[in-house]
N, C-alpha and C. Protein backbone atom coordinates (compact mmCIF):
# COMPACT_ATOMS: atom_id res chain seq x y z
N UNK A 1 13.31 -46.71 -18.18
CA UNK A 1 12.31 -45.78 -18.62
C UNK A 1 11.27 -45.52 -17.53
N UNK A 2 10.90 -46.90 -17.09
CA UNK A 2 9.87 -46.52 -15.70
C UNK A 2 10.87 -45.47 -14.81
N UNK A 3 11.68 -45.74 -14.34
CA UNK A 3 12.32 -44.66 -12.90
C UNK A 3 12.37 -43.05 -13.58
N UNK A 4 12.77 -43.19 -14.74
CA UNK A 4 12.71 -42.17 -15.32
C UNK A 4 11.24 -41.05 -15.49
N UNK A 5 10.20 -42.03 -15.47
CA UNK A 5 8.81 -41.20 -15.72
C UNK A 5 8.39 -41.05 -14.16
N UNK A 6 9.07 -41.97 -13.50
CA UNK A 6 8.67 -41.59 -11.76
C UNK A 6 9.37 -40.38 -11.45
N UNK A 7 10.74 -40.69 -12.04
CA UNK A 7 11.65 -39.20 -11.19
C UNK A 7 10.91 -37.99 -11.83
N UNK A 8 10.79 -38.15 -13.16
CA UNK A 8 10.45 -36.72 -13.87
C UNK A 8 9.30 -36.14 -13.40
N UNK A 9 7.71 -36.99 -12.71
CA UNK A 9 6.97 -36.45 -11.97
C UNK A 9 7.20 -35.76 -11.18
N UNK A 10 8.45 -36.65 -9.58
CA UNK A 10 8.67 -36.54 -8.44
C UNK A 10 9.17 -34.49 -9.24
N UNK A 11 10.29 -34.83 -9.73
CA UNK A 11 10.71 -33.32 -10.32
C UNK A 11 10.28 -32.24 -10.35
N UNK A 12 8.95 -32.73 -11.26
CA UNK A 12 7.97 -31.51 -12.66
C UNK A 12 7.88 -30.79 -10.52
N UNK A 13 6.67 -31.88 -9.90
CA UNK A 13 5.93 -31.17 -9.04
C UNK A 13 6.90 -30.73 -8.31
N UNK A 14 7.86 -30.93 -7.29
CA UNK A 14 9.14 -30.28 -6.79
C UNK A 14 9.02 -28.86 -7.56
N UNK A 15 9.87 -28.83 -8.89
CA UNK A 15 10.25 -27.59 -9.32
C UNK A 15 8.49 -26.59 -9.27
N UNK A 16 7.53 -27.06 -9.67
CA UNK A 16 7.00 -26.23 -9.77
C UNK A 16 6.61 -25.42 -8.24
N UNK A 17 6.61 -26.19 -7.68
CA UNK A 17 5.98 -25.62 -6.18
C UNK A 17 7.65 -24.78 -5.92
N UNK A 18 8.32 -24.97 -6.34
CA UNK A 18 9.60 -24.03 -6.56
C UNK A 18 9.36 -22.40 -6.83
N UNK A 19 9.07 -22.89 -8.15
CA UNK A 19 8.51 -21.91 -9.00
C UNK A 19 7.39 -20.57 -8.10
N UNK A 20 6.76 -21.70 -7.67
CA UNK A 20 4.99 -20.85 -7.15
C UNK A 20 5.70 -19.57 -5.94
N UNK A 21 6.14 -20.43 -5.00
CA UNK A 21 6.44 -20.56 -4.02
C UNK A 21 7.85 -19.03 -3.75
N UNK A 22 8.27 -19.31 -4.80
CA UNK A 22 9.20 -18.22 -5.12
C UNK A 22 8.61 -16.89 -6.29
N UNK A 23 8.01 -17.12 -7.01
CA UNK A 23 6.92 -15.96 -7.49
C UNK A 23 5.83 -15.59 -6.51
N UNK A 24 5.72 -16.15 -5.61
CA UNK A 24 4.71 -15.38 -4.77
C UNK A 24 5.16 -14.46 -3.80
N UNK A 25 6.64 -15.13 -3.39
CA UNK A 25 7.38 -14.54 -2.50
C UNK A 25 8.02 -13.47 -2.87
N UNK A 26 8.20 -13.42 -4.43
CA UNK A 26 8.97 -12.00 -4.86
C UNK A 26 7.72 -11.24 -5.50
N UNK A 27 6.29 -11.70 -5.51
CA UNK A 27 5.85 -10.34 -5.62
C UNK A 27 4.98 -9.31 -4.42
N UNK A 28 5.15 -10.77 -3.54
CA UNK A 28 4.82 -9.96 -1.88
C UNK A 28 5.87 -9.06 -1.69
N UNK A 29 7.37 -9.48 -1.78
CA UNK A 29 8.21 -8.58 -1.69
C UNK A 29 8.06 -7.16 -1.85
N UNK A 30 7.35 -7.47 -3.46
CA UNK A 30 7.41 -6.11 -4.40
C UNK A 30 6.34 -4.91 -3.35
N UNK A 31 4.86 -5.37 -3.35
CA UNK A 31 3.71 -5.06 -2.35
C UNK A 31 4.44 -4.57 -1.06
N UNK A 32 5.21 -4.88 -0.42
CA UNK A 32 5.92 -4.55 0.73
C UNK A 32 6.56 -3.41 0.76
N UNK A 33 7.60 -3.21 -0.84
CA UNK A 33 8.19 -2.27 -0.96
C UNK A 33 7.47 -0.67 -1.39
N UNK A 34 6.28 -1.48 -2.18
CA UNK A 34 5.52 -0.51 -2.35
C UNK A 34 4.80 0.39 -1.70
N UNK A 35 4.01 -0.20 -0.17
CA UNK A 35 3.54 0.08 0.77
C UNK A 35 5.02 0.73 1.64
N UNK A 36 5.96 0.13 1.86
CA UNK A 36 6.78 1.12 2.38
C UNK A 36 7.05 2.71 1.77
N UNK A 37 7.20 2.31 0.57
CA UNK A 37 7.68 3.75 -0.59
C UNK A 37 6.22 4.87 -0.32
N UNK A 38 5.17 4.24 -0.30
CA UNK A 38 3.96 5.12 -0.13
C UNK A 38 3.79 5.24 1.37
N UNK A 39 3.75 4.62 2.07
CA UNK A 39 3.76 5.19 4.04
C UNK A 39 4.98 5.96 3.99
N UNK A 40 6.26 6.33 3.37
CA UNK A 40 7.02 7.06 2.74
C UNK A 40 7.13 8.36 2.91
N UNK A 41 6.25 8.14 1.82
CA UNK A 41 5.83 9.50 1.29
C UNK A 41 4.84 10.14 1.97
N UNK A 42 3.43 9.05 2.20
CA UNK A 42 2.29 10.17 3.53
C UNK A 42 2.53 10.54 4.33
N UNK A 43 4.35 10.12 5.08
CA UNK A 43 4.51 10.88 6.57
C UNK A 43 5.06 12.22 6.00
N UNK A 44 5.24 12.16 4.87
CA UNK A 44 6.25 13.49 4.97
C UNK A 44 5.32 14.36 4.09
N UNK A 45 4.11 14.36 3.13
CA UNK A 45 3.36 15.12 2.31
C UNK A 45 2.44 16.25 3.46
N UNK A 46 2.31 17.31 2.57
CA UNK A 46 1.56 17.69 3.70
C UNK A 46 -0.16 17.79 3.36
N UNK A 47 -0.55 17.76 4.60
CA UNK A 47 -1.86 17.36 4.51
C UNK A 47 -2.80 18.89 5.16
N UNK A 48 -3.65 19.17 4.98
CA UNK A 48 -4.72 20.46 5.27
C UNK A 48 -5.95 20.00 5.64
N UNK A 49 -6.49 20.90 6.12
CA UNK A 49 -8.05 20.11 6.78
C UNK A 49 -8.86 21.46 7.16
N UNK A 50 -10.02 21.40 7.49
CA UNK A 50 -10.91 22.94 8.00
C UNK A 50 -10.75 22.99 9.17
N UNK A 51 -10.07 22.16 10.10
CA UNK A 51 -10.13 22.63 11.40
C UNK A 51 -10.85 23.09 12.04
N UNK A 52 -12.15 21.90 11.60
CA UNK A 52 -13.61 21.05 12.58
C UNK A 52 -13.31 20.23 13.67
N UNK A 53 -12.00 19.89 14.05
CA UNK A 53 -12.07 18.63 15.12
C UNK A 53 -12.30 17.30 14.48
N UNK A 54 -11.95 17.15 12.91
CA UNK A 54 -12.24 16.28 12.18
C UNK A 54 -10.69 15.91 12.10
N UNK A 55 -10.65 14.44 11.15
CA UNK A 55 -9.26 13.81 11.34
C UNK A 55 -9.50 13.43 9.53
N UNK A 56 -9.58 14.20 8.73
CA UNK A 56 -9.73 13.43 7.37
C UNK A 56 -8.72 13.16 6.82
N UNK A 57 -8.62 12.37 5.66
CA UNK A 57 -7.52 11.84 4.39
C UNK A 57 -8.06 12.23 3.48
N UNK A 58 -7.73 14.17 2.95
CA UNK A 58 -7.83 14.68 1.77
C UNK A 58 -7.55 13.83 0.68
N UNK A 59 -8.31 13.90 -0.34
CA UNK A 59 -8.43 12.59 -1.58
C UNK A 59 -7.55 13.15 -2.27
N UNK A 60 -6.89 14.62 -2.67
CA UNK A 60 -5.70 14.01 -3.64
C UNK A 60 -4.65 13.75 -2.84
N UNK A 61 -4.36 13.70 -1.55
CA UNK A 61 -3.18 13.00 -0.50
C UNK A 61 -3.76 11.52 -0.62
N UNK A 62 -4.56 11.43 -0.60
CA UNK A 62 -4.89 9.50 -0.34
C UNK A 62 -4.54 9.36 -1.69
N UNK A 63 -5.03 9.64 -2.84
CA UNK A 63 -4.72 9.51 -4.54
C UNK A 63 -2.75 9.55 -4.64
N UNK A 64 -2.89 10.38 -4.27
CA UNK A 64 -1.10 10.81 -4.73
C UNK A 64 -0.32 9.62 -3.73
N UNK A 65 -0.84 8.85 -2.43
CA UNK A 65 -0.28 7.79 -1.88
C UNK A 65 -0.52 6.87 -2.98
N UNK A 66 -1.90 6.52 -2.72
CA UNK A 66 -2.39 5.29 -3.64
C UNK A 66 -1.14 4.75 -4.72
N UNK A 67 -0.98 6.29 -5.84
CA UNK A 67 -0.23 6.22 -6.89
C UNK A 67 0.96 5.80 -6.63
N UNK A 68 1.92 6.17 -5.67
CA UNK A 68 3.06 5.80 -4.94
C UNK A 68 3.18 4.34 -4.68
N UNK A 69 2.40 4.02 -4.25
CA UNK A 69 2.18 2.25 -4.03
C UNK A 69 2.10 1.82 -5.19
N UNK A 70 1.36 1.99 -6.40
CA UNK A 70 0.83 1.17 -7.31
C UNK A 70 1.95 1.25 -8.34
N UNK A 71 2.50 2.79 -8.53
CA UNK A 71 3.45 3.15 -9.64
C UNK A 71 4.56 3.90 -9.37
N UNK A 72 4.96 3.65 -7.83
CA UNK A 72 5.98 4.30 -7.89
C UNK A 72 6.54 5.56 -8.12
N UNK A 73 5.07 6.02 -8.05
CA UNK A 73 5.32 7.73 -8.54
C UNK A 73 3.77 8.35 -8.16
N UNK A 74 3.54 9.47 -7.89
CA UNK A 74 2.40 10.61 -6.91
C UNK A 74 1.23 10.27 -8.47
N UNK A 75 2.14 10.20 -10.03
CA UNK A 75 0.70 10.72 -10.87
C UNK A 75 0.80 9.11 -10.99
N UNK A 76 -0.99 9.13 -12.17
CA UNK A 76 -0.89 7.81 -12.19
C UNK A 76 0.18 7.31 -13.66
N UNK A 77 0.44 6.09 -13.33
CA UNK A 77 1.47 5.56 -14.49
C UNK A 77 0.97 4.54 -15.28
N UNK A 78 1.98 3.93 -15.72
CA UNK A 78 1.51 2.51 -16.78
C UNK A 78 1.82 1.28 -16.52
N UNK A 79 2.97 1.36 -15.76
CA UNK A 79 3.89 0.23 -15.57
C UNK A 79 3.41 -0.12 -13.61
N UNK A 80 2.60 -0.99 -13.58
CA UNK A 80 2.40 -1.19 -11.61
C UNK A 80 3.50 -1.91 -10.91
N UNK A 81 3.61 -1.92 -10.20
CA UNK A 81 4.58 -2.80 -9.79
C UNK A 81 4.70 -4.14 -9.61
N UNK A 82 3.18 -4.21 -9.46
CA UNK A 82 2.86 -5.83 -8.87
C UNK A 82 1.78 -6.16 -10.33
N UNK A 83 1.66 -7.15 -10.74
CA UNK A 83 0.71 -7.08 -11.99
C UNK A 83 -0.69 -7.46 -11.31
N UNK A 84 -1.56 -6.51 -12.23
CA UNK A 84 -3.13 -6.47 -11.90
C UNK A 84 -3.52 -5.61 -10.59
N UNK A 85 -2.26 -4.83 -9.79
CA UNK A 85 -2.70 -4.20 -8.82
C UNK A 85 -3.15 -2.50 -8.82
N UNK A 86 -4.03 -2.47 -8.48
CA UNK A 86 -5.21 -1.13 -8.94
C UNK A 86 -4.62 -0.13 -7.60
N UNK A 87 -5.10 1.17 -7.75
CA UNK A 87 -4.75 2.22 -6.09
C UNK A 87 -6.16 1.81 -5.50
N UNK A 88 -7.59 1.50 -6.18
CA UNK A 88 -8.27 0.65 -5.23
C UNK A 88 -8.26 0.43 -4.37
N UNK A 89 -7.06 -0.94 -4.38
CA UNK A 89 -6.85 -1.93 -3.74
C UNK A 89 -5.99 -0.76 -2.81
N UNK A 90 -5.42 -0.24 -2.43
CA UNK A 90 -4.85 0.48 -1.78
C UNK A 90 -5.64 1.66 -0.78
N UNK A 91 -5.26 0.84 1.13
CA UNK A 91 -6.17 2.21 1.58
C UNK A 91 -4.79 2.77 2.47
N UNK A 92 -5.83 4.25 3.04
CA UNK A 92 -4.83 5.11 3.31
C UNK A 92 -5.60 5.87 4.68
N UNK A 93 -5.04 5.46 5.62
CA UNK A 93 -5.86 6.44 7.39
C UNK A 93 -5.01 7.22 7.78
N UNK A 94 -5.00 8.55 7.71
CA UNK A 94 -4.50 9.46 8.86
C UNK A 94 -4.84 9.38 9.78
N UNK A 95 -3.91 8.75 11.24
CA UNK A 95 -4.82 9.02 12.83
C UNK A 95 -4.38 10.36 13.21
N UNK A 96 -5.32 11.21 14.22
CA UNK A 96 -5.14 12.30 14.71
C UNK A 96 -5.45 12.15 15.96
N UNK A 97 -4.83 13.11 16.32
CA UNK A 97 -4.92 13.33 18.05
C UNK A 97 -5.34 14.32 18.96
N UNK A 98 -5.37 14.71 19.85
CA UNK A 98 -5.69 15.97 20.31
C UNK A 98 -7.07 16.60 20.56
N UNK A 99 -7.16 17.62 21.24
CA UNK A 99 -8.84 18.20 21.76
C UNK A 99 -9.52 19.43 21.05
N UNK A 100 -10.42 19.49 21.04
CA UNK A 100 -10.94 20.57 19.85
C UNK A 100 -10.08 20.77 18.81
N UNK A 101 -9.72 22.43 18.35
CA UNK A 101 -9.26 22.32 16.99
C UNK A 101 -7.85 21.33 16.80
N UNK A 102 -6.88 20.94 18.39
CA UNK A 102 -5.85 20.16 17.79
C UNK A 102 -6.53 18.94 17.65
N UNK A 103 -7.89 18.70 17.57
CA UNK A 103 -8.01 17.15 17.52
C UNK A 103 -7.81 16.60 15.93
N UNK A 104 -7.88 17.70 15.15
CA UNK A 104 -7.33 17.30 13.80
C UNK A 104 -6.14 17.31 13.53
N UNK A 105 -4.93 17.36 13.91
CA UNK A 105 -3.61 17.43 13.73
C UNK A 105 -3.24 15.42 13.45
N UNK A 106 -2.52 15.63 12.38
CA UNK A 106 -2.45 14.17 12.38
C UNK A 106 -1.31 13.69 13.25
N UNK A 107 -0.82 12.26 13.65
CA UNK A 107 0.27 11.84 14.15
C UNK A 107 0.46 10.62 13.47
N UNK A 108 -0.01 9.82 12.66
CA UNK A 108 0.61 8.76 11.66
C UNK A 108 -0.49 8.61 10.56
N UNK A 109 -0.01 7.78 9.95
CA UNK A 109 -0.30 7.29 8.55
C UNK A 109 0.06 5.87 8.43
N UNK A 110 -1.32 5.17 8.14
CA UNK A 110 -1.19 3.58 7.84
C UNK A 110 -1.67 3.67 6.17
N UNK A 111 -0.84 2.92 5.78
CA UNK A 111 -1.00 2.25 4.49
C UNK A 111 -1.05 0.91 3.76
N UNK A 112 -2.10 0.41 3.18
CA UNK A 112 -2.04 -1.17 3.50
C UNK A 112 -3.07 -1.26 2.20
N UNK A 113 -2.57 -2.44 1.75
CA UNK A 113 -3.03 -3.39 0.57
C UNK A 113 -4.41 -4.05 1.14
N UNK A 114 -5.43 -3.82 0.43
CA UNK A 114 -6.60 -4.10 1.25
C UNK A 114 -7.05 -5.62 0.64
N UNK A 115 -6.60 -6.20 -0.50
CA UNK A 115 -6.76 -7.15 -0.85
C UNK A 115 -6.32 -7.19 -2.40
N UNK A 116 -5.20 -8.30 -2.75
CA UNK A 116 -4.36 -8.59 -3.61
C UNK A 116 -4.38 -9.90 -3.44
N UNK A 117 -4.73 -10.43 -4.94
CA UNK A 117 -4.70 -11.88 -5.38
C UNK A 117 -3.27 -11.90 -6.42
N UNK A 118 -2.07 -12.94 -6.05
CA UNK A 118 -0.95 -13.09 -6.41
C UNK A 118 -1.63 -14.40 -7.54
N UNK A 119 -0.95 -14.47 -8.69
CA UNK A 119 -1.22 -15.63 -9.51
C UNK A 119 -0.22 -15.74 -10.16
N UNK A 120 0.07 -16.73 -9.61
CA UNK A 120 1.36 -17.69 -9.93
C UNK A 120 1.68 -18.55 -11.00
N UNK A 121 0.63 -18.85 -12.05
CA UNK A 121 0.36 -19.40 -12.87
C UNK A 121 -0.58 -21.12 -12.62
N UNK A 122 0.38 -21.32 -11.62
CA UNK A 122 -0.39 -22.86 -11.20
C UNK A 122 -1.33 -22.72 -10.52
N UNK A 123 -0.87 -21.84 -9.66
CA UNK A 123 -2.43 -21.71 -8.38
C UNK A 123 -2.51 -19.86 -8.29
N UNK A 124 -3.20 -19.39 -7.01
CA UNK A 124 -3.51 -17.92 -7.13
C UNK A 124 -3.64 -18.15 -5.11
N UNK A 125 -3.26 -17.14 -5.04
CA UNK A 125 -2.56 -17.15 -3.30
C UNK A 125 -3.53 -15.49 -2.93
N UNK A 126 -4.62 -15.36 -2.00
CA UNK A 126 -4.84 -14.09 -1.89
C UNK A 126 -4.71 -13.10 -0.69
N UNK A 127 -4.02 -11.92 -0.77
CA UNK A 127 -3.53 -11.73 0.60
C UNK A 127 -4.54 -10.70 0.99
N UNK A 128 -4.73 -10.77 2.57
CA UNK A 128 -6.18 -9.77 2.65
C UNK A 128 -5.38 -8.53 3.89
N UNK A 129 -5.27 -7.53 3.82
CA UNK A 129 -5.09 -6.58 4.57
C UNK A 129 -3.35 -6.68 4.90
N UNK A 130 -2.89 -7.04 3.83
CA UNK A 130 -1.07 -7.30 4.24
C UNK A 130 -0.57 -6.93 2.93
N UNK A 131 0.84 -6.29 2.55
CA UNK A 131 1.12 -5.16 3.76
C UNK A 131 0.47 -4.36 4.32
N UNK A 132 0.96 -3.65 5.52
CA UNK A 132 0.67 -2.79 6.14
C UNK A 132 1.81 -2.27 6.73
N UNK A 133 1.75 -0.82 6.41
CA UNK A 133 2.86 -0.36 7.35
C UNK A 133 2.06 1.12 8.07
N UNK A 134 2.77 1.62 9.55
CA UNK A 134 1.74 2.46 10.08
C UNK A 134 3.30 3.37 10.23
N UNK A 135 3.56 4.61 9.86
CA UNK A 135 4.57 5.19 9.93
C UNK A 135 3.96 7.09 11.10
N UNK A 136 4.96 7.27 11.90
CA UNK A 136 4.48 8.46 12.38
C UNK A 136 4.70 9.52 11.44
N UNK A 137 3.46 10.41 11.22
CA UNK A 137 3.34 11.61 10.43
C UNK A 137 4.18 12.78 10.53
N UNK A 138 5.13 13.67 9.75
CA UNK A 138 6.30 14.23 9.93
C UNK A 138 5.73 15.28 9.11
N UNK A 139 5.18 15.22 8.31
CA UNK A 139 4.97 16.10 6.83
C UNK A 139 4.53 17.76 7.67
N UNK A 140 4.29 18.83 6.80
CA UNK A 140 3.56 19.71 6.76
C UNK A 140 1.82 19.76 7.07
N UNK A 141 1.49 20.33 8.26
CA UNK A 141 0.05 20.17 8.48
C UNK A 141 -0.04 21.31 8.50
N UNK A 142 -1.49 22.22 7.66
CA UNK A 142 -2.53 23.30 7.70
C UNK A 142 -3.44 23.42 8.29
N UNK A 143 -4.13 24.02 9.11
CA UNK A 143 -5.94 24.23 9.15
C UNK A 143 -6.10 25.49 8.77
N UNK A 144 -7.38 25.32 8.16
CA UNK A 144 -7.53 26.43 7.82
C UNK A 144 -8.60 27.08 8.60
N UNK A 145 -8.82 26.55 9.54
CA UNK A 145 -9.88 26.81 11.01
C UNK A 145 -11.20 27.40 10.37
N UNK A 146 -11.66 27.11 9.87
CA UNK A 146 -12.82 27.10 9.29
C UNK A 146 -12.96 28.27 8.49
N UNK A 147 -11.91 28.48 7.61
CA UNK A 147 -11.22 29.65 6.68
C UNK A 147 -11.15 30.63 7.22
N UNK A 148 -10.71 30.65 8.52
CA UNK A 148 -10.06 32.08 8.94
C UNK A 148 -8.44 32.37 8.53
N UNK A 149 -8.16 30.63 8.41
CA UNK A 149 -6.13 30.80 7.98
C UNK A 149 -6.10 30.73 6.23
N UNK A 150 -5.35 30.58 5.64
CA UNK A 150 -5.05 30.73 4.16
C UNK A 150 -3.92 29.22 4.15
N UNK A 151 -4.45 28.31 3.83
CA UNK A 151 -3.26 27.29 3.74
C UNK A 151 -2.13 27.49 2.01
């Protein structure tokens, strides 16, 4: 009976750090896939701007990423992928390049989990600025040069 209440400790803690260790790892997974599926989608969406020499991330393109990360889909949903993870937590940079009006033309898109706490039940693991993925921008770009064009 004693070896028995020793092994079943040695066990419980074994399996659980099993447990942790492998739920944390499949819902980083998930976060990974998500951030891929949404850097995805921002290289290829198209993005518009006034064509100031400015480099912005129009908010329903950052929103319609966000949503992509969180739900797998542009509107918002019900079901997240990762549990407790908000579009919040989700940021979104267009870099741009170029001199006067091309200095707003974008050339990538980073997308990255700005901070996600995994809880595992036993413990809580928190990841700060991971994923990240930085994909080159492909999508459709407008200016509307300070409304002289019609996007």
């Amino acid at each position: 009976m004693v070896e028995f209440a020793l092994c079943a400790t040695v066990l419980t803690t074994a399996f659980t750090g099993v447990f942790r260790f492998g739920y944390e790892m499949y819902v980083y997974n998930e976060l990974v896939s998500g951030v891929r599926e949404g850097a995805r989608y921002a290289s290829l969406a198209g993005v518009s701007n006034a064509g100031d020499g400015t480099c912005p991330t129009p908010s329903a393109y950052a929103t319609a990423v966000q949503n992509m990360v969180v739900y797998g889909t542009t509107s918002t949903g019900t079901t997240t992928i990762a549990p407790n993870l908000t579009p919040s937590q989700v940021s979104v940079t267009v870099a741009c390049a170029g001199t006067g009006n091309a200095a707003s033309v974008p050339t990538s898109v980073t997308v990255k989990v700005s901070s996600y706490a995994i809880d595992a039940v036993v413990a809580s693991w928190t990841v700060t600025n991971k994923p990240v993925m930085t994909i080159p921008y492909f999508g459709k770009y407008c200016s509307t040069n300070g409304g002289l064009n019609a996007c």
